[in-house]
Each structure stands twice: as C-alpha cells, then as structure tokens.
Protein backbone atom coordinates (compact mmCIF):
# COMPACT_ATOMS: atom_id res chain seq x y z
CA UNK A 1 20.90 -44.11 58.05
CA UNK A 2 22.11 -42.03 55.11
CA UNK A 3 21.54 -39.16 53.47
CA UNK A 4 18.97 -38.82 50.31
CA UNK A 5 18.27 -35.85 48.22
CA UNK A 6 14.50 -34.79 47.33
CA UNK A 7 13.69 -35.29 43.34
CA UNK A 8 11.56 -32.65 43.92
CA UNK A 9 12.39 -29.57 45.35
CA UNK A 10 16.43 -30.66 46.19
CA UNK A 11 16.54 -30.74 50.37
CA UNK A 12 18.96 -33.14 51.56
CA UNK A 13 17.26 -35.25 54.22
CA UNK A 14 19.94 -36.51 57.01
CA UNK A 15 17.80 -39.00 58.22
CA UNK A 16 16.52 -40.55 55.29
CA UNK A 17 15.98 -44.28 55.20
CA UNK A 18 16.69 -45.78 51.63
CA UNK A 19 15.13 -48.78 52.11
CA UNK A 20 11.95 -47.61 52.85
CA UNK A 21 9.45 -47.07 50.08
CA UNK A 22 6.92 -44.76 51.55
CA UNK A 23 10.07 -42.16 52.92
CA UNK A 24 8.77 -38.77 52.21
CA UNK A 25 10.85 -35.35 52.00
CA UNK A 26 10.22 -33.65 54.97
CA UNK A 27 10.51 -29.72 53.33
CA UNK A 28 7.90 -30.84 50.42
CA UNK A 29 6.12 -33.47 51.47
CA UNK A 30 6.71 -35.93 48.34
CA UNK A 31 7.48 -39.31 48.53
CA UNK A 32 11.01 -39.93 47.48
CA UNK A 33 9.74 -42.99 45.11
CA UNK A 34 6.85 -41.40 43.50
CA UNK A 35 8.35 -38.20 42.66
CA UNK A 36 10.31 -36.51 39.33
CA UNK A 37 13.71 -35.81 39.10
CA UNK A 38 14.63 -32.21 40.78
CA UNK A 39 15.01 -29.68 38.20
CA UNK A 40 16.81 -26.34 38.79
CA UNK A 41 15.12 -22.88 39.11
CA UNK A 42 14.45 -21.08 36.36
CA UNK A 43 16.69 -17.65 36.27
CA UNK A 44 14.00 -14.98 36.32
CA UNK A 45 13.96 -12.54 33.85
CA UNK A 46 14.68 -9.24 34.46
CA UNK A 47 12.32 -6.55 33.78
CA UNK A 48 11.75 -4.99 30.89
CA UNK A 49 13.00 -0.92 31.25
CA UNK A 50 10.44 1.44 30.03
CA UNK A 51 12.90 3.94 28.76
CA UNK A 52 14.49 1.50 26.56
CA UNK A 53 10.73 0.11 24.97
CA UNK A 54 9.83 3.99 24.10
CA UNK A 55 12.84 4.46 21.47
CA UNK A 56 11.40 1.40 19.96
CA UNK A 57 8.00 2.63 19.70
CA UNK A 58 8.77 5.76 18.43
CA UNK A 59 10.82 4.26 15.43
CA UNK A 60 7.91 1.92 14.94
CA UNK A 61 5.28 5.13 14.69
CA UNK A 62 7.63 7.39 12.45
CA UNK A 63 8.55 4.36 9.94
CA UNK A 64 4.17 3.53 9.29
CA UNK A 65 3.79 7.61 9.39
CA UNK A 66 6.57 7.86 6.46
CA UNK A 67 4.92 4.90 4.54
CA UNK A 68 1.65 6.38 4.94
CA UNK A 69 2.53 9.52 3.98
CA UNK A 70 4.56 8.30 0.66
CA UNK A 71 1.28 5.72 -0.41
CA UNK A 72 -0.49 9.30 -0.46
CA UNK A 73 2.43 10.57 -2.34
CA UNK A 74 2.75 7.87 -4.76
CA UNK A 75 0.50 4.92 -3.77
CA UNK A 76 -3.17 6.13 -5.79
CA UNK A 77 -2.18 5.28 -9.45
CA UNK A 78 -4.28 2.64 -9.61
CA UNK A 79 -7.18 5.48 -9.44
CA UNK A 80 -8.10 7.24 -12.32
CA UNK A 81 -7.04 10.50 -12.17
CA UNK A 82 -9.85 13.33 -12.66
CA UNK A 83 -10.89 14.08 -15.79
CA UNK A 84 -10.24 17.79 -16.03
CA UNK A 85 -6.61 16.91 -15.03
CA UNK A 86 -6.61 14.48 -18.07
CA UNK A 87 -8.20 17.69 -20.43
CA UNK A 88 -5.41 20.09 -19.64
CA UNK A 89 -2.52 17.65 -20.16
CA UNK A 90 -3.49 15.94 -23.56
CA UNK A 91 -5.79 19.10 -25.16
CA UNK A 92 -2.57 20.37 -27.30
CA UNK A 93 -2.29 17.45 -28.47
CA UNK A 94 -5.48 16.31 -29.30
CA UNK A 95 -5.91 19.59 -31.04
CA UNK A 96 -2.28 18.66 -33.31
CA UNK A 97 -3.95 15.80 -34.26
CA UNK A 98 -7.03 17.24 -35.46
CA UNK A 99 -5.29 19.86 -37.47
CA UNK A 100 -3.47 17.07 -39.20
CA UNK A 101 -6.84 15.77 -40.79
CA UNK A 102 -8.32 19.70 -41.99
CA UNK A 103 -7.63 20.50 -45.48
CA UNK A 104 -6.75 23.86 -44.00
CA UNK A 105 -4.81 23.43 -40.85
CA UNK A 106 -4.36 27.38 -40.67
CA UNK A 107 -7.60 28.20 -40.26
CA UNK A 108 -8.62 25.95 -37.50
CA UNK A 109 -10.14 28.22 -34.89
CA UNK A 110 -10.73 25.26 -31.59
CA UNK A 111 -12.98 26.11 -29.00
CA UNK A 112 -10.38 26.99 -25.94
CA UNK A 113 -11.56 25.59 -22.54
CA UNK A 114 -15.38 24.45 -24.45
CA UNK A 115 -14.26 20.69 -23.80
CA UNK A 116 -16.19 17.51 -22.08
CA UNK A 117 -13.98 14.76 -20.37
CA UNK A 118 -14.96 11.43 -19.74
CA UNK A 119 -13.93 8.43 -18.00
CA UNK A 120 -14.22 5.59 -20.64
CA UNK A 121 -12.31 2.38 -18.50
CA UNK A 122 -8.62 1.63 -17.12
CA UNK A 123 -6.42 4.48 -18.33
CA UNK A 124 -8.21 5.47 -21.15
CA UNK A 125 -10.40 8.84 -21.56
CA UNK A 126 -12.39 10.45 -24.47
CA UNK A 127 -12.56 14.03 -24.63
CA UNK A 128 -14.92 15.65 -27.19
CA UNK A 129 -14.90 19.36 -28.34
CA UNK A 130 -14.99 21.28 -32.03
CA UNK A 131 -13.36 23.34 -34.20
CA UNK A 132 -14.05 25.61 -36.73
CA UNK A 133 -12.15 25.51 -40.03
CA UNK A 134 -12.72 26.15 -43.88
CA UNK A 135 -13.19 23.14 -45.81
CA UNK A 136 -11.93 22.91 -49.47
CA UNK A 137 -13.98 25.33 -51.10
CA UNK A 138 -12.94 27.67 -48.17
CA UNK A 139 -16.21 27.75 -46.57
CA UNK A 140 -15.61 27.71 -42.78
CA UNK A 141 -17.51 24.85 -41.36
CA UNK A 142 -17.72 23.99 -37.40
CA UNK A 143 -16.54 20.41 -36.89
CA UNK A 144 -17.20 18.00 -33.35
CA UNK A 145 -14.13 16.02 -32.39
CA UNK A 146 -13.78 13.09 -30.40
CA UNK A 147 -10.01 12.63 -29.12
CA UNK A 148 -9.17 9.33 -26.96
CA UNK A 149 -6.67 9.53 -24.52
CA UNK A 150 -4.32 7.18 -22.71
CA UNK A 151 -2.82 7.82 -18.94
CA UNK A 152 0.00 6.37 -17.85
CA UNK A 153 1.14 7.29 -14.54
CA UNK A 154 1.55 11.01 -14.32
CA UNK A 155 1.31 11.14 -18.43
CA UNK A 156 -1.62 11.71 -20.51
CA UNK A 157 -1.59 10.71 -24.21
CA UNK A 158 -3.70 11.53 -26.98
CA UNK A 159 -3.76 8.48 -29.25
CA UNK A 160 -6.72 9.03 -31.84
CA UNK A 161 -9.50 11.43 -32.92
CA UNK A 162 -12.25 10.79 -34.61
CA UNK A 163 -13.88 14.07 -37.14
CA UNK A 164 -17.77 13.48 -36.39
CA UNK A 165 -19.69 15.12 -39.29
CA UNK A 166 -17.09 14.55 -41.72
C-alpha cells in the first residue's frame, strides 16, 4: 500500500490503495477518481475597521455639500433672472438711449421707478415706461418707450428702444 493525497480537501491517506477505483478519502468522503483537483484555502479577508470607513465618509459628505452649495452659488444661470432685477440694472441705460432719439435730450423728464418688466424668451426682456420731453416746437409731450434688454450671466444690456407714439 502507498500513500495518496485527496483532490479534494488535501488529507493524505496512509492506507490508500491506487489500484482501486472506488478508494474514497476517508476525512471527506470523495472518491479519489471522481473528484477535482485540491485547491488551496482562500486567505480570508480581514475586516474592514470602522474608524478607518468614517474619514472616508465624511470626505464623501463635505465634497457633495461644497458642490451643492456652489450649484446654488453659481449653478441657476440657465434661469431667467427676475424681472425687477433686470429693471434696475439696464434702466440707465435704456433711458441713454431714449434721450439719444428726443430732439431735446435736456428736457427729458423719465418716470423714475414707473416701469413694467417682462420676460419675453431666453435672455431677452422688454421693459416699457415714458418720458416726458418737448418736441420741436418746444411743446412738452409725454412719450411710451419700449426698451429690449439682453442678460448675459450677471449682465443686463439694453440693446434697442422703440418711441411708441412717435
């Protein structure tokens, strides 16, 4: 008799008989013929410290809190902005552009704050108002405006106005 090593789980079996087909292992049971090639153990894997997985977390929180916080910051462009916000910025100028078409610029008396804003599409805004001016004869007449305007970003533009009445 010799000695034969199990495929299966790796005893050595003293009293093993090679020549014998149906020769089982007796730790496992198999049957030396039948069974797979022993394979070792997989190492086990140590466990995973909690201390260690907490750092990681945190980092993970504070970098989607930061992004978060700059798409407030930065992110809502794509938004129009209010319309009143629009008003203030672009008003002077709307009202230099107006002055520009009066026959007498120095007389222009605009209605401060007595403005509508609205929303037209994308970036663009229409803002209508009056002003009060002499005409060439010098008679003071009381003109309605409309002034487009065009945002980009943080900016507002006034690109055009149109005299209504005129």
């Amino acid at each position: 008799m010799t000695q034969k090593t199990c495929p299966k789980c790796g005893y050595v079996n003293q009293a093993a008989n090679p020549e014998d087909p149906t020769d089982s292992c007796p730790s496992c049971g198999v049957v030396y013929a039948k069974a797979k090639p022993h394979t070792k153990e997989r190492p086990r894997k140590r466990p995973v410290d909690p201390e260690a997985t907490r750092g990681i977390g945190s980092i993970i929180l504070f970098v989607f809190l930061g992004v978060g916080i700059a798409w407030l910051f930065v992110g809502g462009e794509d938004e129009p902005r209010p319309a009143i916000e629009v008003a203030e910025d672009a008003y002077g100028e709307c009202m230099t552009l107006v002055e520009r078409q009066l026959k007498a610029p120095g007389t222009a008396d605009f209605a401060l704050m007595d403005y509508r804003v609205a929303h037209a599409k994308g970036s663009q805004y229409l803002l209508q108002s009056h002003v009060d001016a002499e005409n060439g004869f010098g008679a003071k007449l009381r003109l309605d405006y409309l002034c487009d305007i065009e945002v980009s970003g943080q900016q507002a533009k006034a690109t055009k106005v149109h005299l209504i009445g005129r």
